[in-house]
PDB file of N, CA and C in Angstrom:
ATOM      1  N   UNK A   1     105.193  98.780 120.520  1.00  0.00           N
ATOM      2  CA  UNK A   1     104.988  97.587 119.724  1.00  0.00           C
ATOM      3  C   UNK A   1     105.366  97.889 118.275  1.00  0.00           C
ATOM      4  N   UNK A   2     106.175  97.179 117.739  1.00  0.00           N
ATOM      5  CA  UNK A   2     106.340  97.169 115.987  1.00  0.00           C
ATOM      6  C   UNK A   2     105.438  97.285 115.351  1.00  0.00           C
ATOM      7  N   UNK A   3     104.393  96.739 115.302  1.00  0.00           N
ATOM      8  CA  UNK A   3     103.807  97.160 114.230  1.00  0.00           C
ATOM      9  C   UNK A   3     102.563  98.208 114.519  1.00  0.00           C
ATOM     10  N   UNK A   4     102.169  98.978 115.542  1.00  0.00           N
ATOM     11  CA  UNK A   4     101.548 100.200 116.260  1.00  0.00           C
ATOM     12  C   UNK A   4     102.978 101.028 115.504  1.00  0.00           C
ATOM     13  N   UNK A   5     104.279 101.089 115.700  1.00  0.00           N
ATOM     14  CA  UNK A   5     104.645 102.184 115.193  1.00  0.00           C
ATOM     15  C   UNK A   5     105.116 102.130 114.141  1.00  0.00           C
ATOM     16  N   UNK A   6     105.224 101.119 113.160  1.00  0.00           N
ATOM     17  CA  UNK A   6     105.125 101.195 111.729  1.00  0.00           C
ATOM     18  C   UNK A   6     103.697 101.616 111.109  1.00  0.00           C
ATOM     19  N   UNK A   7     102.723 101.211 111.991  1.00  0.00           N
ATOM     20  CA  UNK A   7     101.476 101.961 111.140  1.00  0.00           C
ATOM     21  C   UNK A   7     101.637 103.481 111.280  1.00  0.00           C
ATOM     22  N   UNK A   8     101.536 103.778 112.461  1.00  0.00           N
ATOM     23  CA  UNK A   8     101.634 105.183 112.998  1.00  0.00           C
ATOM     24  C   UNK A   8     102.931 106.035 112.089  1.00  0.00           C
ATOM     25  N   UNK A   9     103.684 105.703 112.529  1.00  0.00           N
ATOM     26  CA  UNK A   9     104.820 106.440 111.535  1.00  0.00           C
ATOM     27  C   UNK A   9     105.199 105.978 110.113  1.00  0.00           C
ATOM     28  N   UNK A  10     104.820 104.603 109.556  1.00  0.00           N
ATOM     29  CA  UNK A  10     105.383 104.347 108.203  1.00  0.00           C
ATOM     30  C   UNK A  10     104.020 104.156 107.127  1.00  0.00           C
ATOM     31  N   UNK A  11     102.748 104.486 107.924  1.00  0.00           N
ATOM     32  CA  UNK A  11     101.841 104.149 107.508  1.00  0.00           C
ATOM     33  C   UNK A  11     100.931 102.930 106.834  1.00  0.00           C
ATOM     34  N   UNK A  12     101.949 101.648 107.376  1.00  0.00           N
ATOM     35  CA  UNK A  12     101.436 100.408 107.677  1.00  0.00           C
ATOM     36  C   UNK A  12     102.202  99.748 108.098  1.00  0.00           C
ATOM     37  N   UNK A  13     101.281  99.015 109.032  1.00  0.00           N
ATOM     38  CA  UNK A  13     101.707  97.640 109.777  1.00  0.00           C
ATOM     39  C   UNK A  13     102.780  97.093 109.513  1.00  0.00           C
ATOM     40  N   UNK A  14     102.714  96.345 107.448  1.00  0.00           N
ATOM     41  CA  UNK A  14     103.380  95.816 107.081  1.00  0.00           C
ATOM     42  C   UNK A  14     104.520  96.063 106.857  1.00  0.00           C
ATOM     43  N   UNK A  15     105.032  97.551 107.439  1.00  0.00           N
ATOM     44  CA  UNK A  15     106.680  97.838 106.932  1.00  0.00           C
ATOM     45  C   UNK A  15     107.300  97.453 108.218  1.00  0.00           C
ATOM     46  N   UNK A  16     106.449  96.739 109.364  1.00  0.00           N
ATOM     47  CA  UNK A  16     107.288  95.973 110.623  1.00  0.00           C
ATOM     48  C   UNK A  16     108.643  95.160 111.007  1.00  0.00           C
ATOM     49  N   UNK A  17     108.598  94.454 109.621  1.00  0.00           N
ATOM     50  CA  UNK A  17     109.360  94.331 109.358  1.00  0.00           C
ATOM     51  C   UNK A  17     111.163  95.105 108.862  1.00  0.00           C
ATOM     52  N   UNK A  18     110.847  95.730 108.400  1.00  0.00           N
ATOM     53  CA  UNK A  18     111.670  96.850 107.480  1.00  0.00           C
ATOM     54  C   UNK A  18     112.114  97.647 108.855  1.00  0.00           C
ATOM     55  N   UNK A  19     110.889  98.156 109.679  1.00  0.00           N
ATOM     56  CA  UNK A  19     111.755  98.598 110.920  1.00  0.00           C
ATOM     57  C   UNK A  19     112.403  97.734 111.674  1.00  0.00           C
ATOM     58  N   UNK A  20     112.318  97.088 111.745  1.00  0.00           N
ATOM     59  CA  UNK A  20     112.997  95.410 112.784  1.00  0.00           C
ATOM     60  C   UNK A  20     114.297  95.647 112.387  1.00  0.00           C
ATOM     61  N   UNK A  21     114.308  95.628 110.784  1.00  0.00           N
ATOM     62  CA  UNK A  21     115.523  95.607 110.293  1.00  0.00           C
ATOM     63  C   UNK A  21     116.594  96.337 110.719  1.00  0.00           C
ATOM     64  N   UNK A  22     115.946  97.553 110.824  1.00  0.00           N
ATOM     65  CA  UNK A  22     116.900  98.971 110.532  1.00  0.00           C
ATOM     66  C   UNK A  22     116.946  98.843 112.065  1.00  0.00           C
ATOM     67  N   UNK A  23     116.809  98.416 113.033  1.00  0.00           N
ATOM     68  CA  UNK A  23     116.567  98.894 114.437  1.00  0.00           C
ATOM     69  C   UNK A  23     116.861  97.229 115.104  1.00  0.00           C
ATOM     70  N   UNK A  24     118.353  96.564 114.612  1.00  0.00           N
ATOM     71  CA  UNK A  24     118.306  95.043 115.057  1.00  0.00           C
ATOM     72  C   UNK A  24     119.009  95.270 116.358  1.00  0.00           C
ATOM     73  N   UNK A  25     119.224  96.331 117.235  1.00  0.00           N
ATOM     74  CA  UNK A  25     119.674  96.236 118.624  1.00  0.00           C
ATOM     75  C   UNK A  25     118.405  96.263 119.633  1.00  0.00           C
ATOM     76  N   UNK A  26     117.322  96.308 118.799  1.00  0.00           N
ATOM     77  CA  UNK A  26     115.965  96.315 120.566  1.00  0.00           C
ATOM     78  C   UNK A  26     115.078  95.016 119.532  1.00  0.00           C
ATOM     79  N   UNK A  27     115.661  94.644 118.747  1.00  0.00           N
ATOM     80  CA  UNK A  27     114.651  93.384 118.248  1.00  0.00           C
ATOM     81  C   UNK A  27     113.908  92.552 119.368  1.00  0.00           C
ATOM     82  N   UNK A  28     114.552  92.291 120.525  1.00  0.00           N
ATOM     83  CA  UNK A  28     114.020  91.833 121.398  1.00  0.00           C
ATOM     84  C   UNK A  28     113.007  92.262 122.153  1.00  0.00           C
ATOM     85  N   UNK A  29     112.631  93.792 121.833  1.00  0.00           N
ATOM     86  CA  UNK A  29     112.076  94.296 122.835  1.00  0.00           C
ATOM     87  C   UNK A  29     110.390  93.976 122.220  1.00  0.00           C
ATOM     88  N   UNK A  30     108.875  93.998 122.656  1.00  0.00           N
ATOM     89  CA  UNK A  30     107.765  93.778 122.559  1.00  0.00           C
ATOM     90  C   UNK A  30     107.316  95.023 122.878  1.00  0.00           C
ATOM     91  N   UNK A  31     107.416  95.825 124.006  1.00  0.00           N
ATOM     92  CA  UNK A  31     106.909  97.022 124.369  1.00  0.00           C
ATOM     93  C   UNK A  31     108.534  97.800 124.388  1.00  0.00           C
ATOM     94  N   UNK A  32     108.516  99.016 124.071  1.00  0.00           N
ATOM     95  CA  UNK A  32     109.563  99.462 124.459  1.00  0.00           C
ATOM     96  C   UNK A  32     109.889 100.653 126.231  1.00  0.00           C
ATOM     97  N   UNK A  33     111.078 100.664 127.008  1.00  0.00           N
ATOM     98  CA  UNK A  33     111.080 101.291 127.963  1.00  0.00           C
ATOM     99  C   UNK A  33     111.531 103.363 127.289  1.00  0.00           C
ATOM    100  N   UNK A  34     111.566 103.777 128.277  1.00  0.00           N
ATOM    101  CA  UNK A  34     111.198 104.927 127.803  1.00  0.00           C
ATOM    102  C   UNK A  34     112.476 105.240 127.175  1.00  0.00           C
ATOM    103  N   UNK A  35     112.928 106.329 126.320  1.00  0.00           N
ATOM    104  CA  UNK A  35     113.583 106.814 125.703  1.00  0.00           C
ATOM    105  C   UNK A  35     114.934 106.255 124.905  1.00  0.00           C
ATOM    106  N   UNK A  36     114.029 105.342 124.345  1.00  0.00           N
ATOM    107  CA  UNK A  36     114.544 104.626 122.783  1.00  0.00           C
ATOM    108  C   UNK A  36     114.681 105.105 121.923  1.00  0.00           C
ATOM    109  N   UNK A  37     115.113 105.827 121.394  1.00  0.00           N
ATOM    110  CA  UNK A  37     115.495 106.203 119.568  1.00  0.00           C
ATOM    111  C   UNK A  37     115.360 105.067 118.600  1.00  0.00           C
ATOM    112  N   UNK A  38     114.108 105.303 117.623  1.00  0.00           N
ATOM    113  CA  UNK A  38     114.408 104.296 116.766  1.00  0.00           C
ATOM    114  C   UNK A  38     114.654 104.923 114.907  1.00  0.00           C
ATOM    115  N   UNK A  39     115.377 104.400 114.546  1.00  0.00           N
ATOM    116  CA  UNK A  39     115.772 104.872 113.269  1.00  0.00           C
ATOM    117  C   UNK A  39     114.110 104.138 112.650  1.00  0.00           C
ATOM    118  N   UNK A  40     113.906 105.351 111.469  1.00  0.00           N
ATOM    119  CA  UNK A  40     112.742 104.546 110.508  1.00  0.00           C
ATOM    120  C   UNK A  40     113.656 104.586 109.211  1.00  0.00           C
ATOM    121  N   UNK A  41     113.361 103.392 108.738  1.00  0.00           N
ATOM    122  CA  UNK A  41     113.747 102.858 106.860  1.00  0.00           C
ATOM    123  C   UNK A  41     113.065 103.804 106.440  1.00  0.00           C
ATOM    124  N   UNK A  42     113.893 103.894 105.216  1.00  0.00           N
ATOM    125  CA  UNK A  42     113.598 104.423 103.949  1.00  0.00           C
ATOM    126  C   UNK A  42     112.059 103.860 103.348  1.00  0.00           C
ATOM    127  N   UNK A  43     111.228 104.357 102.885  1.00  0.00           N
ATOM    128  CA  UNK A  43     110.151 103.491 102.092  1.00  0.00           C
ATOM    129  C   UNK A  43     109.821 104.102 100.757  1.00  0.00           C
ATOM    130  N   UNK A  44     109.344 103.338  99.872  1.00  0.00           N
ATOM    131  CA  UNK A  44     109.001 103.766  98.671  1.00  0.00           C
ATOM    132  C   UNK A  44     107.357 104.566  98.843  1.00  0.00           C
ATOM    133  N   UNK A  45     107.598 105.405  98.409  1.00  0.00           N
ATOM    134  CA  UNK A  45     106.456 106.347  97.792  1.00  0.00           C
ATOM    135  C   UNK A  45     105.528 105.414  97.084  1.00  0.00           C
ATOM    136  N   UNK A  46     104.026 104.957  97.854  1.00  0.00           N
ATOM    137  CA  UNK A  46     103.038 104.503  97.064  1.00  0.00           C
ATOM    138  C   UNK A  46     102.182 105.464  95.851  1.00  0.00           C
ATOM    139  N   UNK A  47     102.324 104.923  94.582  1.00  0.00           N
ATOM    140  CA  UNK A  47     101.402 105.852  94.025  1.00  0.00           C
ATOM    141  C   UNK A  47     100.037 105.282  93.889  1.00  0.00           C
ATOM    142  N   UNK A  48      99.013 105.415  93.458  1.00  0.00           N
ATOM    143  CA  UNK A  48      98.026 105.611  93.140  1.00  0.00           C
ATOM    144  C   UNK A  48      97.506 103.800  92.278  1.00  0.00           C
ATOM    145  N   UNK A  49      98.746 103.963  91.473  1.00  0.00           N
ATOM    146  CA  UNK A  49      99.060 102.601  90.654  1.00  0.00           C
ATOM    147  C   UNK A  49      99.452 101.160  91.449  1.00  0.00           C
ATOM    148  N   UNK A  50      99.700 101.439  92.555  1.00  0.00           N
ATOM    149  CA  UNK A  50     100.493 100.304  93.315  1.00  0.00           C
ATOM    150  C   UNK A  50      99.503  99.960  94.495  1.00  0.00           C
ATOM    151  N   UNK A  51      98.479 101.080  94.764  1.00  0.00           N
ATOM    152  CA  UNK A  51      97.691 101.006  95.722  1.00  0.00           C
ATOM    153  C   UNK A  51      96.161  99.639  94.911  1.00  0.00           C
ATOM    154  N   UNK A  52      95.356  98.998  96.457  1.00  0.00           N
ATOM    155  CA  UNK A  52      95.080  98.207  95.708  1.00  0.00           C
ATOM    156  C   UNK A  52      93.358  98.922  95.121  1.00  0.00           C
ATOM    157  N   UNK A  53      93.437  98.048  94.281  1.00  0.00           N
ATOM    158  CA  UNK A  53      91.499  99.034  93.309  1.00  0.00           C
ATOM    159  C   UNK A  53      90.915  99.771  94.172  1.00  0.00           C
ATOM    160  N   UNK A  54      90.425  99.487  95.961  1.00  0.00           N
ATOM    161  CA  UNK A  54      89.789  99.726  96.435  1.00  0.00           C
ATOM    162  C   UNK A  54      90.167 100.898  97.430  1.00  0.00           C
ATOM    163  N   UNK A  55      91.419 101.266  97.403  1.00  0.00           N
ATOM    164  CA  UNK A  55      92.066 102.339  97.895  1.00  0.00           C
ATOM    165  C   UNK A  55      92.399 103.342  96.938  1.00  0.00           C
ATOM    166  N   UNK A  56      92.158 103.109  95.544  1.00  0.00           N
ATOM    167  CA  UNK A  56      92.672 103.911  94.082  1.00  0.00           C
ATOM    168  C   UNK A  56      91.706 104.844  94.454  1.00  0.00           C
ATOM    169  N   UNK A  57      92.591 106.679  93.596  1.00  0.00           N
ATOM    170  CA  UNK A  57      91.322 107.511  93.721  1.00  0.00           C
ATOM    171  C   UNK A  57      91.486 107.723  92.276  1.00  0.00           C
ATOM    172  N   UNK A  58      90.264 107.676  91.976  1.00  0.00           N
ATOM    173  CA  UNK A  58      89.605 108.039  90.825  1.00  0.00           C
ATOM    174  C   UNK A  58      89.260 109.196  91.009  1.00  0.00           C
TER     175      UNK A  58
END
């Protein structure tokens, strides 16, 4: 499922998208069959500043 392996590997859900992108030949797929290769996007480095108050470490 997209967004199980954008959390798991991109470390959120929300970059589901971003993999969809990079990976538009199994867009169709919901579950995938076995031995798929999927490319992961590039992502920006969250710092500290971008994270929201309640995830900030002080």
């Amino acid at each position: 499922m997209w967004d199980s392996i954008a959390n798991t590997q991109l470390g959120d859900a929300a970059y589901s998208d971003k993999l969809m992108n990079a990976n538009l030949q199994y867009r169709e797929y919901y579950t995938f069959p076995a031995g798929i290769v999927l490319v992961l996007p590039d992502i920006p480095e969250r710092t500290s500043d971008t994270l929201p108050p309640w995830k900030q470490v002080k």
